[in-house]
Protein backbone atom coordinates (compact mmCIF):
# COMPACT_ATOMS: atom_id res chain seq x y z
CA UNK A 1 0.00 0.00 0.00
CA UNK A 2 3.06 2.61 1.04
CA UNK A 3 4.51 1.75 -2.04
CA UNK A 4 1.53 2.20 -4.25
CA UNK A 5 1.42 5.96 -2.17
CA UNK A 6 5.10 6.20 -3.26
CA UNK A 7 4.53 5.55 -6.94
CA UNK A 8 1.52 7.70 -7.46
CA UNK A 9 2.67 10.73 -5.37
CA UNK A 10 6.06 10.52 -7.70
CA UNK A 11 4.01 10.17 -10.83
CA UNK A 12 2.08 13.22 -9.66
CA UNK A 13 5.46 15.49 -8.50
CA UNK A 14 6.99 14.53 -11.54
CA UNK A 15 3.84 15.74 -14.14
CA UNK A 16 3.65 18.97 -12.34
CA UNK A 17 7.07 19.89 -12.16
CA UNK A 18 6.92 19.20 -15.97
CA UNK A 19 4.02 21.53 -16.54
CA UNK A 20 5.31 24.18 -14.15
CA UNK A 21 2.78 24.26 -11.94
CA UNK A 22 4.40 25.43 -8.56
CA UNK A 23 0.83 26.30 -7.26
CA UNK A 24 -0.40 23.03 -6.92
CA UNK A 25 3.04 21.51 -6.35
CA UNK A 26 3.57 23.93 -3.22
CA UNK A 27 0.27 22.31 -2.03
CA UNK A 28 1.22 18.43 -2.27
CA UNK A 29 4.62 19.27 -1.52
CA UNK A 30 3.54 20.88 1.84
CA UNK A 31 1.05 18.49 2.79
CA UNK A 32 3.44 15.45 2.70
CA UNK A 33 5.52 13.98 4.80
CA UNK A 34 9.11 14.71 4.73
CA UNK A 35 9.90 10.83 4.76
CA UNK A 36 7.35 10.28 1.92
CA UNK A 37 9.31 13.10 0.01
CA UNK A 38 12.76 11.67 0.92
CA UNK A 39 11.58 8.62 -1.62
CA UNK A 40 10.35 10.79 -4.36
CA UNK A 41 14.14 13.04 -4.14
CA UNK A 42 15.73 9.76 -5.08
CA UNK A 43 14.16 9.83 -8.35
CA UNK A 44 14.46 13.09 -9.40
CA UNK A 45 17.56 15.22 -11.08
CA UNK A 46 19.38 18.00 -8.77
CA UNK A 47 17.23 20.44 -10.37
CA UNK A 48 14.16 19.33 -10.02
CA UNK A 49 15.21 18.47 -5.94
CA UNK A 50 16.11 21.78 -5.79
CA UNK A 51 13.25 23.16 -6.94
CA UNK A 52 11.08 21.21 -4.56
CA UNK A 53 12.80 21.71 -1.81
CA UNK A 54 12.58 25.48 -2.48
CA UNK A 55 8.57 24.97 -2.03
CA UNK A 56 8.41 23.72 1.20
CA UNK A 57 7.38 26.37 4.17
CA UNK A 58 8.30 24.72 7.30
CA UNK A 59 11.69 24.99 8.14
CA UNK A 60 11.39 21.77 10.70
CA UNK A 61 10.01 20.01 7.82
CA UNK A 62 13.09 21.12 5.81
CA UNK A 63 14.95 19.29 8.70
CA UNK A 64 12.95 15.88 8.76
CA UNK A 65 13.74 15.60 4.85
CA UNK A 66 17.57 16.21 5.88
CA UNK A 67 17.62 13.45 8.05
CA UNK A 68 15.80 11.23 6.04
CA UNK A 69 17.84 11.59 2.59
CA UNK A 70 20.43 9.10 1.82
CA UNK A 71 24.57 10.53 1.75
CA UNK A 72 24.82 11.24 -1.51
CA UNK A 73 21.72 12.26 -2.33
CA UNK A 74 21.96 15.05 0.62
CA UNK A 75 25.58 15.81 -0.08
CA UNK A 76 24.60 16.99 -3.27
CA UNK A 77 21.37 18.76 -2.33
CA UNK A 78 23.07 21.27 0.00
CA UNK A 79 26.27 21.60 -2.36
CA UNK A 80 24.74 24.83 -3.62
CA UNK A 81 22.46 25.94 -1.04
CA UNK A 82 23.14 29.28 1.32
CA UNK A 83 25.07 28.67 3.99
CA UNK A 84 22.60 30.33 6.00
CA UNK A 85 19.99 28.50 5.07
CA UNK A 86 21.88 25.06 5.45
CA UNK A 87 22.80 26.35 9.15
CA UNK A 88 19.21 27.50 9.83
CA UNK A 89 17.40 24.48 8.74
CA UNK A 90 19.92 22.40 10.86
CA UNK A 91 19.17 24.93 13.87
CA UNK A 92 15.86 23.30 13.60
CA UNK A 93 16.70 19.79 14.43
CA UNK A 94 17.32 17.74 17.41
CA UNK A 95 21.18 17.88 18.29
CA UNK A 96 21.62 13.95 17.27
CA UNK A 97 19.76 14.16 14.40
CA UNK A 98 22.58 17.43 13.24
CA UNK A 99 25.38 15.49 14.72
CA UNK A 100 24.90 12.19 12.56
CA UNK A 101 24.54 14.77 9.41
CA UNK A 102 27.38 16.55 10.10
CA UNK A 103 29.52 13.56 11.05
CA UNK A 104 29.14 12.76 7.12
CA UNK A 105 30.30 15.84 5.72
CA UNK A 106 33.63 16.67 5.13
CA UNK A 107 35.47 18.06 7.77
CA UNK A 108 36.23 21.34 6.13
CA UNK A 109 32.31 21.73 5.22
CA UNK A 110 31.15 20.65 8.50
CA UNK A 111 33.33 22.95 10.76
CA UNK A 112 31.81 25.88 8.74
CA UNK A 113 28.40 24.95 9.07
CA UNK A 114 29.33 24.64 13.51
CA UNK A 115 31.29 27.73 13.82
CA UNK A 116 27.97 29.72 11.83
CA UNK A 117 25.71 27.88 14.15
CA UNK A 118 24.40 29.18 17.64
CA UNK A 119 27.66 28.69 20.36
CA UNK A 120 24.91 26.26 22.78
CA UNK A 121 23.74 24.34 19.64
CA UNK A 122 27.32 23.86 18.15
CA UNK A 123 28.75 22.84 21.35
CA UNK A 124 25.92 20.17 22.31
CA UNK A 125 26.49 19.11 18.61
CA UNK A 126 30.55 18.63 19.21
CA UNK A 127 29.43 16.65 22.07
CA UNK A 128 27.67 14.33 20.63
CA UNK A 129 30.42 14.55 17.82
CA UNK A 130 33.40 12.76 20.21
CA UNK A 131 31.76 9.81 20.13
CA UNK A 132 31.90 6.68 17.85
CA UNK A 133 29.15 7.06 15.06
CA UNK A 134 28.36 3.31 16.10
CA UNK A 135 27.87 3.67 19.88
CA UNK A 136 25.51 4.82 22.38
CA UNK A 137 27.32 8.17 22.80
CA UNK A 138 26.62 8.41 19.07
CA UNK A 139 23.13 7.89 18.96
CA UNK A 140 22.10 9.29 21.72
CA UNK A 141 19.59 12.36 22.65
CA UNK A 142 21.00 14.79 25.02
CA UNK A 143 17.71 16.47 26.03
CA UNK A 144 15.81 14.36 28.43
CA UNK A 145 14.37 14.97 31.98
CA UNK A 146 16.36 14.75 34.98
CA UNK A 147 15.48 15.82 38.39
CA UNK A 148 16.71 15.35 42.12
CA UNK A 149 15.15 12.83 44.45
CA UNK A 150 13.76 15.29 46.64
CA UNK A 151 11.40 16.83 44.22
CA UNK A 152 8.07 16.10 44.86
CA UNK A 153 5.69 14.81 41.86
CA UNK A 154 3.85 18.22 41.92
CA UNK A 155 7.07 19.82 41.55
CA UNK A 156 7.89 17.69 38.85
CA UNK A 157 4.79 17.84 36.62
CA UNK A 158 5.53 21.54 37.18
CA UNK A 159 8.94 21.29 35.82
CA UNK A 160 7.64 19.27 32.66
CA UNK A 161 4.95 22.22 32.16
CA UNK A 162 7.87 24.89 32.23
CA UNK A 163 11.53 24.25 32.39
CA UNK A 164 11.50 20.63 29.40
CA UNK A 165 8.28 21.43 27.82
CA UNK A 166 10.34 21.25 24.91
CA UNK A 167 12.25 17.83 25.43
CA UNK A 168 11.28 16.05 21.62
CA UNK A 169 10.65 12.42 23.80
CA UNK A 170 9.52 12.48 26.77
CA UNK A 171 8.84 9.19 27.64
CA UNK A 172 10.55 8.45 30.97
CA UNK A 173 11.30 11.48 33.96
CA UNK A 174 14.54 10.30 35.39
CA UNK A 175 15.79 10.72 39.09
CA UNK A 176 19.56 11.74 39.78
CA UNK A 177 21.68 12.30 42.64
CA UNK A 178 23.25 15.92 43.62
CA UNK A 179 25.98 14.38 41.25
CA UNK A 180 23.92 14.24 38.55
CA UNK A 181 24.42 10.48 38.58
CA UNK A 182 21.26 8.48 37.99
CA UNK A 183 19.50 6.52 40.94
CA UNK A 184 16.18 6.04 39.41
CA UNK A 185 13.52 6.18 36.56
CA UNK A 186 9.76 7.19 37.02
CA UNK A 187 7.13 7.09 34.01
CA UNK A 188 4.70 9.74 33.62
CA UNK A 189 1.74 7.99 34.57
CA UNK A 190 3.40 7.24 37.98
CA UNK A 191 3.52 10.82 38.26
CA UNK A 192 -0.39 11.72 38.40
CA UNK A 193 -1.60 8.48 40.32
CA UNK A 194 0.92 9.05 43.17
CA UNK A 195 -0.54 11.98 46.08
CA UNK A 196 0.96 15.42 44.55
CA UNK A 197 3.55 15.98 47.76
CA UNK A 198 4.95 12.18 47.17
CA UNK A 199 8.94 12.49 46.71
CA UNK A 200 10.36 11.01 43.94
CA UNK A 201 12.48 8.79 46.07
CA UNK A 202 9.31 7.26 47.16
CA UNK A 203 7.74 5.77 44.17
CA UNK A 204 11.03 5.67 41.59
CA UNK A 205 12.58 2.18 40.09
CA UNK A 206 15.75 1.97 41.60
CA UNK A 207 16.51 -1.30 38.94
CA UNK A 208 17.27 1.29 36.21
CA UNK A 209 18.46 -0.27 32.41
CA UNK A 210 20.82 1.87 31.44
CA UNK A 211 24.13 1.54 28.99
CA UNK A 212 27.51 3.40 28.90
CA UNK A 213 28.32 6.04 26.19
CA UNK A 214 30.86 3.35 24.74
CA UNK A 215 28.69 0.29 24.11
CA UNK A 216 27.48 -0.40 20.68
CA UNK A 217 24.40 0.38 19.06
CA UNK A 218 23.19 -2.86 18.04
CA UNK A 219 23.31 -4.30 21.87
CA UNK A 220 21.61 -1.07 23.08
CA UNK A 221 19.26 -2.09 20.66
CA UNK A 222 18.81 -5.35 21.45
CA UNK A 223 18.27 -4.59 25.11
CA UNK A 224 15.55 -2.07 24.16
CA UNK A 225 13.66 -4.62 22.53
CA UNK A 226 14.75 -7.37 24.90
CA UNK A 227 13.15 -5.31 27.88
CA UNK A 228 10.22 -3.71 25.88
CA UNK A 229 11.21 0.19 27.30
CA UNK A 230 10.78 3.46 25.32
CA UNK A 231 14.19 4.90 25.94
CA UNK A 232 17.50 3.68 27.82
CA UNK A 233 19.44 6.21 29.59
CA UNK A 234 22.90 6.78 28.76
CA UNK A 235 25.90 7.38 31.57
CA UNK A 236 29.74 7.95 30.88
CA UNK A 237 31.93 6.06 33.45
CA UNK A 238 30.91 7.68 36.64
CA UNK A 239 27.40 6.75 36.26
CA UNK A 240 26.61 10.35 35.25
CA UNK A 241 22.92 10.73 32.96
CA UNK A 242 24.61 12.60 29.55
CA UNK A 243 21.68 11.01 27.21
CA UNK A 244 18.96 8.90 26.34
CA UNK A 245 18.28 6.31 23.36
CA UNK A 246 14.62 6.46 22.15
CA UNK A 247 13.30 3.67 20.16
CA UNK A 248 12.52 5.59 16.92
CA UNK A 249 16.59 5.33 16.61
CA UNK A 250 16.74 1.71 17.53
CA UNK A 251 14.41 0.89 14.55
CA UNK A 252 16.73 3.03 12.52
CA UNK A 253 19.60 0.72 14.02
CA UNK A 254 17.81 -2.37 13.43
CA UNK A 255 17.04 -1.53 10.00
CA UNK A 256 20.46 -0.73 9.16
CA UNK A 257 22.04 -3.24 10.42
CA UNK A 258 20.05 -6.32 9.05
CA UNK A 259 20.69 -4.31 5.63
CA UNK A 260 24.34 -4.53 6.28
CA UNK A 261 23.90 -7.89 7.14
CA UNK A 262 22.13 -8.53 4.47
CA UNK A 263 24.55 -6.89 1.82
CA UNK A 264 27.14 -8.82 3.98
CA UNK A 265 25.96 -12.31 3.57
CA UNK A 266 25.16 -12.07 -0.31
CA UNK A 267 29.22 -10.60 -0.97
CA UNK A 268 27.60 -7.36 -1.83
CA UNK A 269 29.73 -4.69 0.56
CA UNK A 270 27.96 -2.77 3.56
CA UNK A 271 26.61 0.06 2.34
CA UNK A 272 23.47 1.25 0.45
CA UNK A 273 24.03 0.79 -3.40
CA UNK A 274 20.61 1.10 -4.69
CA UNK A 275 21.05 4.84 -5.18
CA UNK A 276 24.69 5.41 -5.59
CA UNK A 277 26.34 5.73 -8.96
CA UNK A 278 27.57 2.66 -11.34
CA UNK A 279 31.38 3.27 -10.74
CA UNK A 280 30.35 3.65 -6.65
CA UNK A 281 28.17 0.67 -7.28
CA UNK A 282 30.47 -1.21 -8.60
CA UNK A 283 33.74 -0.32 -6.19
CA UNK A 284 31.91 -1.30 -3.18
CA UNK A 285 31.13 -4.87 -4.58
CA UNK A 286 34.41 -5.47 -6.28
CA UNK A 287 36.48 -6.22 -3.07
CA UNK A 288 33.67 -8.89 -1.92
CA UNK A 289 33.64 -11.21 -5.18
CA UNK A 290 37.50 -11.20 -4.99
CA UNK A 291 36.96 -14.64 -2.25
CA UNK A 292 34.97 -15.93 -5.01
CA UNK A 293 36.97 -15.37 -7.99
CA UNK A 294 39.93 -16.69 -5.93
CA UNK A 295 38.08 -19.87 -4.48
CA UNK A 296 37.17 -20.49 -7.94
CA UNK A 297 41.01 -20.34 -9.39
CA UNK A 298 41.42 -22.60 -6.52
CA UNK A 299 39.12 -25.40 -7.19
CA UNK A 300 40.11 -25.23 -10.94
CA UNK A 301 44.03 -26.50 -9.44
CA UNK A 302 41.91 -29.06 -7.45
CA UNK A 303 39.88 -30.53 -10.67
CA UNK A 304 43.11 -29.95 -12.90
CA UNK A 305 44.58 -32.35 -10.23
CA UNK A 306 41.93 -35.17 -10.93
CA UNK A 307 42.24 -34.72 -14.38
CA UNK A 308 42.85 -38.35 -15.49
CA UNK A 309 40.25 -39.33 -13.23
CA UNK A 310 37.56 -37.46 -15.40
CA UNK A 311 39.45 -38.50 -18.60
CA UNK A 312 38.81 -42.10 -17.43
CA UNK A 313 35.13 -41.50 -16.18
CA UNK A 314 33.71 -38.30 -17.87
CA UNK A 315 30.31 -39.11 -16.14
CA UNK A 316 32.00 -38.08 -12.29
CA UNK A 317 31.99 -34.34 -13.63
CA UNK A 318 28.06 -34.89 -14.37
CA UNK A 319 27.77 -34.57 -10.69
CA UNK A 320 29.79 -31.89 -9.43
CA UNK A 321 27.42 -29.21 -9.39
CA UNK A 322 24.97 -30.72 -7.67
CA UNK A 323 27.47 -32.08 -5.06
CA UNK A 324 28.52 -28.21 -4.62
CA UNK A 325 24.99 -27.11 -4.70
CA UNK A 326 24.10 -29.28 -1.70
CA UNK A 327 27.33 -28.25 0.24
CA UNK A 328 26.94 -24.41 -0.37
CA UNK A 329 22.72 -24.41 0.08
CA UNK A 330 23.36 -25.96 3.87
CA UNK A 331 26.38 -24.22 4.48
CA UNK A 332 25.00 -20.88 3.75
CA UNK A 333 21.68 -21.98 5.99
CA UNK A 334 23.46 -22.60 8.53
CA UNK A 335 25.85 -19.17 8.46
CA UNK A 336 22.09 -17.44 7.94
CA UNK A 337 20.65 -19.24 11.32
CA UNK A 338 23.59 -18.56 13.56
CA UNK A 339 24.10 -14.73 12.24
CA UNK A 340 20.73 -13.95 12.82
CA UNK A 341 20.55 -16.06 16.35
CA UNK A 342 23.94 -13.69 17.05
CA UNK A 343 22.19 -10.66 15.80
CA UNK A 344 19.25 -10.82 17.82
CA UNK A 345 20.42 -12.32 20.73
CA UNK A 346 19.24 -15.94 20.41
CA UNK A 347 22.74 -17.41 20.01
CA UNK A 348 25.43 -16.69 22.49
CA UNK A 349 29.44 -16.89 21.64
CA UNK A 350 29.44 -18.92 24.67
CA UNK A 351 27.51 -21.62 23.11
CA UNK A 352 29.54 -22.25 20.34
CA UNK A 353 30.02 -25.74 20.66
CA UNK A 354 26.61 -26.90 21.58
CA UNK A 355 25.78 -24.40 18.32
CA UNK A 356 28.27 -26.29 16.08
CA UNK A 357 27.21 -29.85 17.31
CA UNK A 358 23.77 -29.22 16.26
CA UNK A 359 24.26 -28.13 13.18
CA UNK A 360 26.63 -30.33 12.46
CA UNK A 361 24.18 -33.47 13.07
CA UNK A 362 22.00 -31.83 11.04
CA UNK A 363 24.12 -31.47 8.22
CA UNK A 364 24.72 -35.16 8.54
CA UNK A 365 21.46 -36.28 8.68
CA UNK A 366 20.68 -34.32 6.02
CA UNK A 367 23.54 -35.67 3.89
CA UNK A 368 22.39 -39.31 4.58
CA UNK A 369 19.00 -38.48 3.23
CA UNK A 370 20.24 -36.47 0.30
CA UNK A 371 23.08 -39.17 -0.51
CA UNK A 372 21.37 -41.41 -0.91
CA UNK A 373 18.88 -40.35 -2.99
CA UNK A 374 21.19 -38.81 -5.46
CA UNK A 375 23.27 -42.67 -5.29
CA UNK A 376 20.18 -43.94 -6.16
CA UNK A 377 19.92 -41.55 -9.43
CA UNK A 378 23.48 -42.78 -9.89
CA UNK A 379 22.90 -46.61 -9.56
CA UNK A 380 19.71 -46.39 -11.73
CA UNK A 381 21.66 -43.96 -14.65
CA UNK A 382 24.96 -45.51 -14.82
CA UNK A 383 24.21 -48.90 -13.20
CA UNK A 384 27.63 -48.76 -11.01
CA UNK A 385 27.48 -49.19 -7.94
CA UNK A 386 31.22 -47.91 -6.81
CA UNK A 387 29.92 -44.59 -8.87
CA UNK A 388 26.90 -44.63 -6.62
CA UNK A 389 28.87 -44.92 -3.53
CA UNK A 390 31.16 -42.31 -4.56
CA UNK A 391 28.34 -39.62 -4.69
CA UNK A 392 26.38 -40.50 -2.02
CA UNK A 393 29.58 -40.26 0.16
CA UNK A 394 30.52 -37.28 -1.04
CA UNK A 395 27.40 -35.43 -0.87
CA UNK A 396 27.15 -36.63 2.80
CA UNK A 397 30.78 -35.18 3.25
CA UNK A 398 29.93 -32.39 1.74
CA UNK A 399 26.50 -31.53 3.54
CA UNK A 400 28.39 -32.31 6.45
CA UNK A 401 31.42 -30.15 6.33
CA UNK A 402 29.67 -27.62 5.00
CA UNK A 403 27.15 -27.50 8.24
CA UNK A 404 30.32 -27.47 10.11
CA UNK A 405 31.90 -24.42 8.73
CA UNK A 406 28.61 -22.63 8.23
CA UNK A 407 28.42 -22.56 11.68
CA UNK A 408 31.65 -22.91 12.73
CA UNK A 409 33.01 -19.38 11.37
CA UNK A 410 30.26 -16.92 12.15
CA UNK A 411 30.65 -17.94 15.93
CA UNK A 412 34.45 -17.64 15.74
CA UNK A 413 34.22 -14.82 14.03
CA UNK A 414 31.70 -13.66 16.75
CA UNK A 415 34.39 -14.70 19.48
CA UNK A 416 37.17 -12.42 18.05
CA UNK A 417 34.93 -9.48 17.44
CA UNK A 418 34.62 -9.61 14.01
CA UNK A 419 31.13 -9.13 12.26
CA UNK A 420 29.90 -12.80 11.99
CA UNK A 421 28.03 -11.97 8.90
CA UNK A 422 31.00 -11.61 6.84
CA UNK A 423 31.55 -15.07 7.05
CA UNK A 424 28.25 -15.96 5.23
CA UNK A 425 29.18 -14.51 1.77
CA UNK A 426 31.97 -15.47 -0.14
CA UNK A 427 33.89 -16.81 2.43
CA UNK A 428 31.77 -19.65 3.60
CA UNK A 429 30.26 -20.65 0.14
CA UNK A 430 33.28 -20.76 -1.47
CA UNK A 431 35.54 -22.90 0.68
CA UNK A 432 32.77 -25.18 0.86
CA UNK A 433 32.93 -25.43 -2.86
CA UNK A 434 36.57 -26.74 -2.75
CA UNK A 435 36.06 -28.88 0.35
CA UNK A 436 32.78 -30.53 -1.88
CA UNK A 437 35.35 -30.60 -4.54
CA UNK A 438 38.15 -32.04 -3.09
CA UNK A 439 36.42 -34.45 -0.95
CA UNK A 440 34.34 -35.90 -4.21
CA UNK A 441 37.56 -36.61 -6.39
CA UNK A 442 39.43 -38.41 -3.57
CA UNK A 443 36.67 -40.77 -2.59
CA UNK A 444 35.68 -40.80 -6.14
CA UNK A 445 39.63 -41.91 -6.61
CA UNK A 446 39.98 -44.42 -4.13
CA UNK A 447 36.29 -46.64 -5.01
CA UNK A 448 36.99 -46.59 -8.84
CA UNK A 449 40.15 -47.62 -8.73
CA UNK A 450 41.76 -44.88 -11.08
């Protein structure tokens, strides 16, 4: 349904920016939503994103369709806009929403836009701006609601009227010491049920979530959703509140990274190609197929090897692929099953071997039932029954091994800090492609008697 909305809305943009009707453009334009028109940019020349972007009124909604526009897309959107206007839209925004922007710009670009901006909106920016893009400290808000332990909830409802009326997310009000280090979390409803002169201290959680400014986002993430909370607070190393993580940015985390994942585990690269350039395109995913184009080099030795073998017995190469096919369908499913059991939380490094064992049996159990089939369609093709035996061992090997390794390298990967689902592209399918290889010429070998 969205992307029916998508196409027609384009289809509509498009036909009046060809007939020049800013009128009724102004109109649509205004009365979408900035992420709706984000889509519609990506299709469109500079020009024509320029000129739309010239028709929207509200600066704030200027801001929304900033955050929501891919790199390049924005890069080259505000490559000939006013400074001003660049620094004035970006005045607009929350503080993380302008730090992640400017952390993409280049350096020289993006201390010009801080130095122009208001000194307490540049320096809360900067803040956020030491961090790791990747971390809490990175994604975090830095306007939330804090008060002492003391304050009563009159007081405080008082407080949310006057002094953080303007806090963007205001799900949780949470309790700190004279430190400024947090002691406790209170939810809004708590606030009116409790009698007005009730002290915070009284009716707070003391068994507070909360991560440090160094963690990364995709545990913060997974302990938002493990929990089910609106926001985690964030404290640097003295316990000190500095932030808090609201869940519209873990679904942006999510999202991103089961795309990386995703781009990962197919050999694509990690970033967003869809709208980058051909030559972009195509740099990103070069690096990723090198495994591939070297695993394949590889196994061409191996068959080169067993050359006389096939000279002898030109039927063994009629079942190579399917031999490989089994080993690198299984060994990818089971790379797929523990990446995403690591990514959401399912699958612990510390089970690795339990992990491995089960796959493994799997994969042999799976290889008996596939092996012998495929023997059978041997036997009843070729009438040999050492030929039969050959493939049915071999695609039981190969099922086998490959269930083995599939597993086996995302969670040692995962134990050494490396992102597990690198090992599901090229990596895993292709040295299961020379173990299938390999394993199917030597037993192949040794039953034929070549």
């Amino acid at each position: 349904m969205s992307s029916d909305r998508n196409r027609i809305l384009l289809e509509s943009i498009k036909r009046l920016l060809r007939r020049g009707a800013a009128i009724h453009l102004g109109k649509i334009v205004n009365k979408t939503h900035a992420a709706d028109l984000s889509v519609v940019f990506r299709s469109l020349s500079l020009a024509q994103q320029h000129e739309l972007f010239g028709l929207i009124t509200d600066v704030e909604q200027k801001g929304i369709l900033f955050s929501e526009l891919d790199e390049d897309t924005f890069q080259d959107l505000i490559e000939d806009m006013k400074l001003e206007d660049t620094v004035r839209i970006l005045e607009s925004m929350p503080a993380d929403d302008v730090a992640d922007i400017i952390g993409r710009l280049p350096e020289e670009k993006s201390k010009t836009i801080l130095d122009k901006m208001k000194t307490a909106e540049s320096e809360e920016v900067e803040d956020l701006l030491r961090y790791e893009d990747d971390t809490a400290g990175g994604i975090m808000v830095p306007d939330f609601i804090a008060l002492r332990e003391d304050v009563t909830a009159r007081q405080a409802i008082e407080s949310l009227q006057t002094e953080h009326s303007d806090v963007e997310m205001a799900f949780y009000l949470y309790v700190v010491d004279e430190y400024g280090k947090l002691v406790g979390v209170s939810s809004l409803r708590q606030l009116v049920v409790v009698p007005p002169v009730t002290p915070l201290k009284e009716f707070m959680t003391t068994d507070v979530f909360s991560v440090q400014t160094d963690m990364d986002q995709e545990e913060v993430a997974k302990l938002v959703a493990r929990y089910d909370i609106l926001a985690v607070p964030v404290v640097d190393g003295s316990n000190r509140l500095v932030g808090i993580v609201t869940v519209d940015d873990v679904i942006d985390i999510l999202r991103k990274e089961a795309t990386e994942d995703i781009l990962k585990m197919a050999g694509a690269g990690e970033e967003f190609v869809e709208t980058k350039s051909i030559l972009k395109s195509t740099r990103i995913r070069l690096p990723w197929l090198f495994a591939s184009c070297m695993g394949g080099i590889f196994a061409f030795f191996i068959i080169g090897e067993f050359e006389s073998s096939l000279s002898k017995f030109t039927y063994l190469a009629a079942f190579i692929p399917v031999i490989m096919g089994m080993g690198g369908n299984i060994g990818t499913q089971s790379s797929t099953i523990v990446v995403r059991g690591l990514a959401t939380g399912r699958i612990h490094v510390r089970d690795i071997w339990s992990v491995v064992l089960k796959e493994l049996t799997i994969g042999v159990i799976l290889g008996l039932v596939y092996g012998l089939l495929i023997g059978f369609v041997a036997q009843f093709r070729y009438s040999m029954e050492a030929l039969a035996l050959s493939v049915s061992l071999a695609v039981i090997c190969s099922m086998s091994i490959a269930a083995l390794v599939g597993s086996l390298v995302p969670m040692g990967f995962a134990r050494i800090n490396i992102d597990p689902a690198v090992a599901t592209g090229p990596l895993v399918t292709t040295s299961i492609d020379i173990i299938s290889v390999f394993f199917y010429f030597l037993i192949a070998t040794a039953l034929l008697g070549i």
